[in-house]
C-alpha atoms as a PDB file:
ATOM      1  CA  UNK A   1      71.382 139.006 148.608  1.00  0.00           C
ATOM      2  CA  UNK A   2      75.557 138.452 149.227  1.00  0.00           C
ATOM      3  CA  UNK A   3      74.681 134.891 150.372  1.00  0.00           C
ATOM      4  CA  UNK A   4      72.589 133.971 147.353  1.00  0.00           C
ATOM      5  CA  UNK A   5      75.920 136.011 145.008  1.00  0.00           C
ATOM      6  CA  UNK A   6      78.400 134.469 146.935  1.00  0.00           C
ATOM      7  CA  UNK A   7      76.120 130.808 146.224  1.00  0.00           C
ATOM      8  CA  UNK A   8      76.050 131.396 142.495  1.00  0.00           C
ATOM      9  CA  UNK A   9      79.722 132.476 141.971  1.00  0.00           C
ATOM     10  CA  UNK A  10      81.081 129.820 144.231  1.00  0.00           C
ATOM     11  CA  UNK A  11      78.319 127.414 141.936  1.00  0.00           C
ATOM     12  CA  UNK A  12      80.457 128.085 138.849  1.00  0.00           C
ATOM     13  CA  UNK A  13      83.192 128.356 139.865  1.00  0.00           C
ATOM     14  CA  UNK A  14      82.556 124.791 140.351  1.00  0.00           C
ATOM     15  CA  UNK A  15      81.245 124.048 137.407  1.00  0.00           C
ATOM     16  CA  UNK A  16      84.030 125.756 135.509  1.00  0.00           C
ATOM     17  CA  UNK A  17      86.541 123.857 137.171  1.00  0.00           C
ATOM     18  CA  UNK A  18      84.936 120.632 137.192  1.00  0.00           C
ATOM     19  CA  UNK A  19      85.096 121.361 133.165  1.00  0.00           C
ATOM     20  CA  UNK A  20      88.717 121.953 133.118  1.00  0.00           C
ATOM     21  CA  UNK A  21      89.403 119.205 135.143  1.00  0.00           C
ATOM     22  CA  UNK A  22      87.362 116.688 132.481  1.00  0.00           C
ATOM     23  CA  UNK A  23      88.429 118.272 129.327  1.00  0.00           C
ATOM     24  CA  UNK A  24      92.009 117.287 130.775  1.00  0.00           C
ATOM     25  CA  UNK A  25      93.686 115.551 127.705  1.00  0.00           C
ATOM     26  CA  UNK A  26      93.841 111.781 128.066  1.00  0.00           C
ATOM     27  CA  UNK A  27      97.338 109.719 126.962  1.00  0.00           C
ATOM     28  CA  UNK A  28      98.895 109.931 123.830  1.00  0.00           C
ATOM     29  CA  UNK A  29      96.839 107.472 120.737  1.00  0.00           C
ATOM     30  CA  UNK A  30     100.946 105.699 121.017  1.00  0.00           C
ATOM     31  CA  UNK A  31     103.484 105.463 123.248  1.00  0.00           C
ATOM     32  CA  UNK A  32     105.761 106.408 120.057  1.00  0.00           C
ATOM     33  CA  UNK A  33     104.211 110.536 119.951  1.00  0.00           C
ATOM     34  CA  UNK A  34     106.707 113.084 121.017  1.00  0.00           C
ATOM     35  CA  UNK A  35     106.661 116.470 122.365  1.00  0.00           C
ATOM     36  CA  UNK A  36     108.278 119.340 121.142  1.00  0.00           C
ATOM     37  CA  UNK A  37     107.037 120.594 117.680  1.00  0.00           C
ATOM     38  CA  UNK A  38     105.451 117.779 115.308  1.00  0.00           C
ATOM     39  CA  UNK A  39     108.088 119.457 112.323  1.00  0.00           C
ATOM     40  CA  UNK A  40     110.753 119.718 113.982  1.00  0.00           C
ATOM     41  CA  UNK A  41     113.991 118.415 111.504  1.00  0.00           C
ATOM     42  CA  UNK A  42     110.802 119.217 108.394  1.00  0.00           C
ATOM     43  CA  UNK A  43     111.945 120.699 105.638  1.00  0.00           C
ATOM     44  CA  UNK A  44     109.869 123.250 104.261  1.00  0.00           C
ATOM     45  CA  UNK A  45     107.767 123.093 107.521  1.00  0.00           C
ATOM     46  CA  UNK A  46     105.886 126.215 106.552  1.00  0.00           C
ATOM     47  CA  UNK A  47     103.859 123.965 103.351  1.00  0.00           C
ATOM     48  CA  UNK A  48     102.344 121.527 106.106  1.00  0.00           C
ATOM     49  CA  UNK A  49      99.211 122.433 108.097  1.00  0.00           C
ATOM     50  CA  UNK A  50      99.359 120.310 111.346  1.00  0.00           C
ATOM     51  CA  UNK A  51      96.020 118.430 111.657  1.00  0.00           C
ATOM     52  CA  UNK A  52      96.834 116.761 114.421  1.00  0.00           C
ATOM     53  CA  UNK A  53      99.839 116.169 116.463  1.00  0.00           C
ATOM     54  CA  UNK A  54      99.894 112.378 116.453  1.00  0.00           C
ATOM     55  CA  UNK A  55      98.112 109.977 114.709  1.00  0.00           C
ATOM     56  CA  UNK A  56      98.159 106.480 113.796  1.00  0.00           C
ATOM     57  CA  UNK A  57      97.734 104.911 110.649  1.00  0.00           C
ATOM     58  CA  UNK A  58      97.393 101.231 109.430  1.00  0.00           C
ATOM     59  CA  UNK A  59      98.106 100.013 105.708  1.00  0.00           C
ATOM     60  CA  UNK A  60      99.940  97.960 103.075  1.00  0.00           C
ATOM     61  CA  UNK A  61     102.570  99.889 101.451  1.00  0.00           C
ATOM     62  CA  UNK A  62     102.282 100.216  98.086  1.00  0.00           C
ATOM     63  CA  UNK A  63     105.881 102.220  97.168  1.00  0.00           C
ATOM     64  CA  UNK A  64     108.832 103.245  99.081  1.00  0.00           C
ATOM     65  CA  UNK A  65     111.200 106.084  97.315  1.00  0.00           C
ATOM     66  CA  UNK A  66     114.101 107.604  98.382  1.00  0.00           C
ATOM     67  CA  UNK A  67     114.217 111.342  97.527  1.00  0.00           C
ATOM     68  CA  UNK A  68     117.391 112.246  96.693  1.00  0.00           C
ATOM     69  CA  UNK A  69     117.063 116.621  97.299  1.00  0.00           C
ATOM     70  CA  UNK A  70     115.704 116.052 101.210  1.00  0.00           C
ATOM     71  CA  UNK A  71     116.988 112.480 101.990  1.00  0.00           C
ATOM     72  CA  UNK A  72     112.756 111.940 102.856  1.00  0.00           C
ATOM     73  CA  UNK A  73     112.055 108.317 102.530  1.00  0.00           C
ATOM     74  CA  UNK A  74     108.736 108.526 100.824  1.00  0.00           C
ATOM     75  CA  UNK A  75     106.117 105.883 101.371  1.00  0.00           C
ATOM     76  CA  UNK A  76     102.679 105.725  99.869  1.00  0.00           C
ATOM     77  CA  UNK A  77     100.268 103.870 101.688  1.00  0.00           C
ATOM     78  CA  UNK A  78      97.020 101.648 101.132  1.00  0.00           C
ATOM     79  CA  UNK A  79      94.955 102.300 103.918  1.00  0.00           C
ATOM     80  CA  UNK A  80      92.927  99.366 105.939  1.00  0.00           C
ATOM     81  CA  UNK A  81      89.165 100.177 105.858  1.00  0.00           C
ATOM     82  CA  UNK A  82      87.964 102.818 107.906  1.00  0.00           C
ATOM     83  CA  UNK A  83      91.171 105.391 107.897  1.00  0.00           C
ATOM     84  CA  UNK A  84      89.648 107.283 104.981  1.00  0.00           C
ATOM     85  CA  UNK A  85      89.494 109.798 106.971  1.00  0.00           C
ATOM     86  CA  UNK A  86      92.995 110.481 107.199  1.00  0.00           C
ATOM     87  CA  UNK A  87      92.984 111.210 103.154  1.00  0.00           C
ATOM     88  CA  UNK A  88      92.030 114.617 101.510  1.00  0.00           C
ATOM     89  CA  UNK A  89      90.805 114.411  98.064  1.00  0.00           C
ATOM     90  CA  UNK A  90      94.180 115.438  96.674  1.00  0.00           C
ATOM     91  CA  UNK A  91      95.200 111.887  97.714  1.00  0.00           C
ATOM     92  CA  UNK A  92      93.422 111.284  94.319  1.00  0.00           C
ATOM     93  CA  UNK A  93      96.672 112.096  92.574  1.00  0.00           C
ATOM     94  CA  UNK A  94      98.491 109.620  94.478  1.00  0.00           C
ATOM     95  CA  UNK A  95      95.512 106.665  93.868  1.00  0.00           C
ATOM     96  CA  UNK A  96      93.833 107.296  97.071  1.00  0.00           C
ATOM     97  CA  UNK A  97      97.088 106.355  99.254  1.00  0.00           C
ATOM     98  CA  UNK A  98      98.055 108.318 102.228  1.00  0.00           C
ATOM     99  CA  UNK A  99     101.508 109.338 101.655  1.00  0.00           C
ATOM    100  CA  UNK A 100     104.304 109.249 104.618  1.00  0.00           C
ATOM    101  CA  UNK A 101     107.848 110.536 104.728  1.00  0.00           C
ATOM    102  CA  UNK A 102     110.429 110.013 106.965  1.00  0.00           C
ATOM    103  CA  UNK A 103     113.123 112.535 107.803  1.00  0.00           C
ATOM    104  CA  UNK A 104     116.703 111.948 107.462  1.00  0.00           C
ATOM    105  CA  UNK A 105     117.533 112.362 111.253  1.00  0.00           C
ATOM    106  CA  UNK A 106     114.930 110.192 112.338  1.00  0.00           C
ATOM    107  CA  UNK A 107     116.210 107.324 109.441  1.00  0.00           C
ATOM    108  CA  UNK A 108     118.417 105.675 112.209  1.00  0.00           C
ATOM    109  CA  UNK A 109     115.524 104.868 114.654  1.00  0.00           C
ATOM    110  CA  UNK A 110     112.510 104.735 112.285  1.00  0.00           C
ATOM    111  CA  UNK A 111     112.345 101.436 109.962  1.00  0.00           C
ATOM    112  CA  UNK A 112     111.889 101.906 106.550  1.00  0.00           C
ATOM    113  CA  UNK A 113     109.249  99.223 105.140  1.00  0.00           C
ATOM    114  CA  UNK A 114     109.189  97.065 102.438  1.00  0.00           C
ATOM    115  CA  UNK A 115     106.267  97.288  99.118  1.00  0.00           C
ATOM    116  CA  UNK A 116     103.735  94.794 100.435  1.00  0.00           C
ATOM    117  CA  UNK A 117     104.290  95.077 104.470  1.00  0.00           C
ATOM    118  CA  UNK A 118     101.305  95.744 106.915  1.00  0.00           C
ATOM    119  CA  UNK A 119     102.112  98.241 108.783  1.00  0.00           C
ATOM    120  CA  UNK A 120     101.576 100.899 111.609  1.00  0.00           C
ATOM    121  CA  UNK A 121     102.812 104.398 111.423  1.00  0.00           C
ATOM    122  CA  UNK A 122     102.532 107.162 114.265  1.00  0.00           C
ATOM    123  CA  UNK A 123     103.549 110.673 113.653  1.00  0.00           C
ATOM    124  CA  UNK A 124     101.574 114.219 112.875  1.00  0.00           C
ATOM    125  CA  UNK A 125      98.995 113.985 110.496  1.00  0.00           C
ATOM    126  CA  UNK A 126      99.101 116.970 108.250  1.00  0.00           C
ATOM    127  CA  UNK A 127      97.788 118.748 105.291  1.00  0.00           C
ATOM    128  CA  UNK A 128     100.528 119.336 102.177  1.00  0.00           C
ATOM    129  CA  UNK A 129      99.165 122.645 100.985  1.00  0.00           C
ATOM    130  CA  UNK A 130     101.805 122.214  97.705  1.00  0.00           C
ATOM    131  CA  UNK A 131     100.925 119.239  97.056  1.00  0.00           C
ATOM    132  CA  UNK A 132      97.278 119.056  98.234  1.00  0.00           C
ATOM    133  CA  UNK A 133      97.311 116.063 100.106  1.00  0.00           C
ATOM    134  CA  UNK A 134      97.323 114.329 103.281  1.00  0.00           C
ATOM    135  CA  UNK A 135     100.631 112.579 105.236  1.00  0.00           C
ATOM    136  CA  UNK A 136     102.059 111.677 108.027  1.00  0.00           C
ATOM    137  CA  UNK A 137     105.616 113.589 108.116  1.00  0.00           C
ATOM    138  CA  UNK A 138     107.510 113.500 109.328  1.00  0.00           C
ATOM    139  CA  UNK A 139     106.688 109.387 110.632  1.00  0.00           C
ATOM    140  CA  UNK A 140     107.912 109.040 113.903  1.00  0.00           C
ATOM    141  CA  UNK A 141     107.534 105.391 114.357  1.00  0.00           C
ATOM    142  CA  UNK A 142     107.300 102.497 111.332  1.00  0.00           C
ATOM    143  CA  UNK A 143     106.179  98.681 112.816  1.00  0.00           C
ATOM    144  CA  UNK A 144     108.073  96.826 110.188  1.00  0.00           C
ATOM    145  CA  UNK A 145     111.115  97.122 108.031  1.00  0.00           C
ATOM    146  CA  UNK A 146     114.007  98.170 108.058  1.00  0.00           C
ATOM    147  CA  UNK A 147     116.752 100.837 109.708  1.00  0.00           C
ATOM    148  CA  UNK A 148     118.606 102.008 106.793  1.00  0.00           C
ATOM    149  CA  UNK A 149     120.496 105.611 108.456  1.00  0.00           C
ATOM    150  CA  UNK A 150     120.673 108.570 106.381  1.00  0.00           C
ATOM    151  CA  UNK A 151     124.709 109.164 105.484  1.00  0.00           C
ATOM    152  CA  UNK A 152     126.692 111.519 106.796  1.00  0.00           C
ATOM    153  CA  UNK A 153     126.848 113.108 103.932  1.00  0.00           C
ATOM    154  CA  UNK A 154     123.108 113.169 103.609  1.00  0.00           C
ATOM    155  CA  UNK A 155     122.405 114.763 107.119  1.00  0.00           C
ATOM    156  CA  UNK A 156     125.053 116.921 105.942  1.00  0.00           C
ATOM    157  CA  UNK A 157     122.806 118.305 102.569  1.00  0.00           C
ATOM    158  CA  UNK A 158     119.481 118.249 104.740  1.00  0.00           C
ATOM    159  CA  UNK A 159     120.915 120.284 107.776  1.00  0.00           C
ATOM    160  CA  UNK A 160     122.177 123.125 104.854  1.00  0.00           C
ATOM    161  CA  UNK A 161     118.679 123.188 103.487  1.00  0.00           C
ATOM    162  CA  UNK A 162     116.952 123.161 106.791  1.00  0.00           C
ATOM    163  CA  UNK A 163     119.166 126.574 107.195  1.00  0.00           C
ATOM    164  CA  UNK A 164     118.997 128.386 104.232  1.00  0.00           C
ATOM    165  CA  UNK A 165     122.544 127.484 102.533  1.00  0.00           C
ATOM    166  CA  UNK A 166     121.788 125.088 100.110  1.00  0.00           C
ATOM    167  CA  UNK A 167     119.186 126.695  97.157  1.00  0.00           C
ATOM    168  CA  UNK A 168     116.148 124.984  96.127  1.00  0.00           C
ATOM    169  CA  UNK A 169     116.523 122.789  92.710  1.00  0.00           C
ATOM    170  CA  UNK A 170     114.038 121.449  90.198  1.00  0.00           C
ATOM    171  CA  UNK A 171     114.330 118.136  92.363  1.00  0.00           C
ATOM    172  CA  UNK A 172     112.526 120.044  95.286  1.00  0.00           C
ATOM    173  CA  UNK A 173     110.157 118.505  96.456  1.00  0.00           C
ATOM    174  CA  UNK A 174     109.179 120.686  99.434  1.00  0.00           C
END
């Protein structure tokens, strides 16, 4: 009777760790996906649900905005066929484009594209619960376009909202 208990516990055992050992996670979907938490430099992280850490998304860029209260660059983009899944239905409200922002500290390494440019984006893919939408944001990684850096005086605004000392405005868009 040991024999036959020590038999089944030793059996899965095996199994179990044969399990871990296949559920192991396989490479990143891009060489561009960090580590460290997918919000870090965010502001407002606490309005974005994380859907997943790091995704990649193909489109055509339809606009590119500057927003003047976070220094985001905010991109709305067309999709190629078979990313729907990336949108919500609140994407509605921004004609069915999956919208993608790019922090201020990440504006000197991550180009900032131009209306009408295919392109490739990697960063978290996440749920705006104020707005009710889908995005990538913060975008860690833009194919095409240009680096335009965020100011000094820009990282200088976004660091003082990031910690509390600047007050939310009308022009918040977080």
């Amino acid at each position: 009777m040991g024999r036959v208990r020590a038999l089944i516990v030793g059996l899965i055992v095996g199994v179990v760790v044969t399990g871990c050992a296949l559920r192991r996670a396989g490479p990143p979907p891009s060489p561009h996906c960090r580590s460290g938490s997918p919000l870090a430099g965010v502001y407002h992280p606490e309005r974005l649900k994380v859907n997943g850490r790091c995704r990649i998304a193909v489109g055509t860029v339809e606009q590119v905005k500057p927003e003047v209260y976070d220094g985001d660059i905010h991109i709305e983009l067309r999709l190629q066929p078979g990313q729907d899944g990336l949108l919500s239905t609140g994407n509605a409200r921004v004609g069915g484009t999956l919208i993608v922002e790019i922090i201020p500290w990440d504006r000197s390494r991550v180009a900032v594209p131009e209306v009408g440019q295919r392109i490739e984006v990697v960063g978290p893919w996440v749920d705006d619960t104020a707005h009710g939408w889908n995005e990538i944001h913060p975008a860690w990684w833009i194919s095409a376009g240009l680096i335009r850096p965020a100011s000094a005086e820009e990282l200088r605004r976004v660091d003082r909202l990031l910690h509390g000392l600047e007050p939310a405005s009308a022009e918040d868009d977080g």
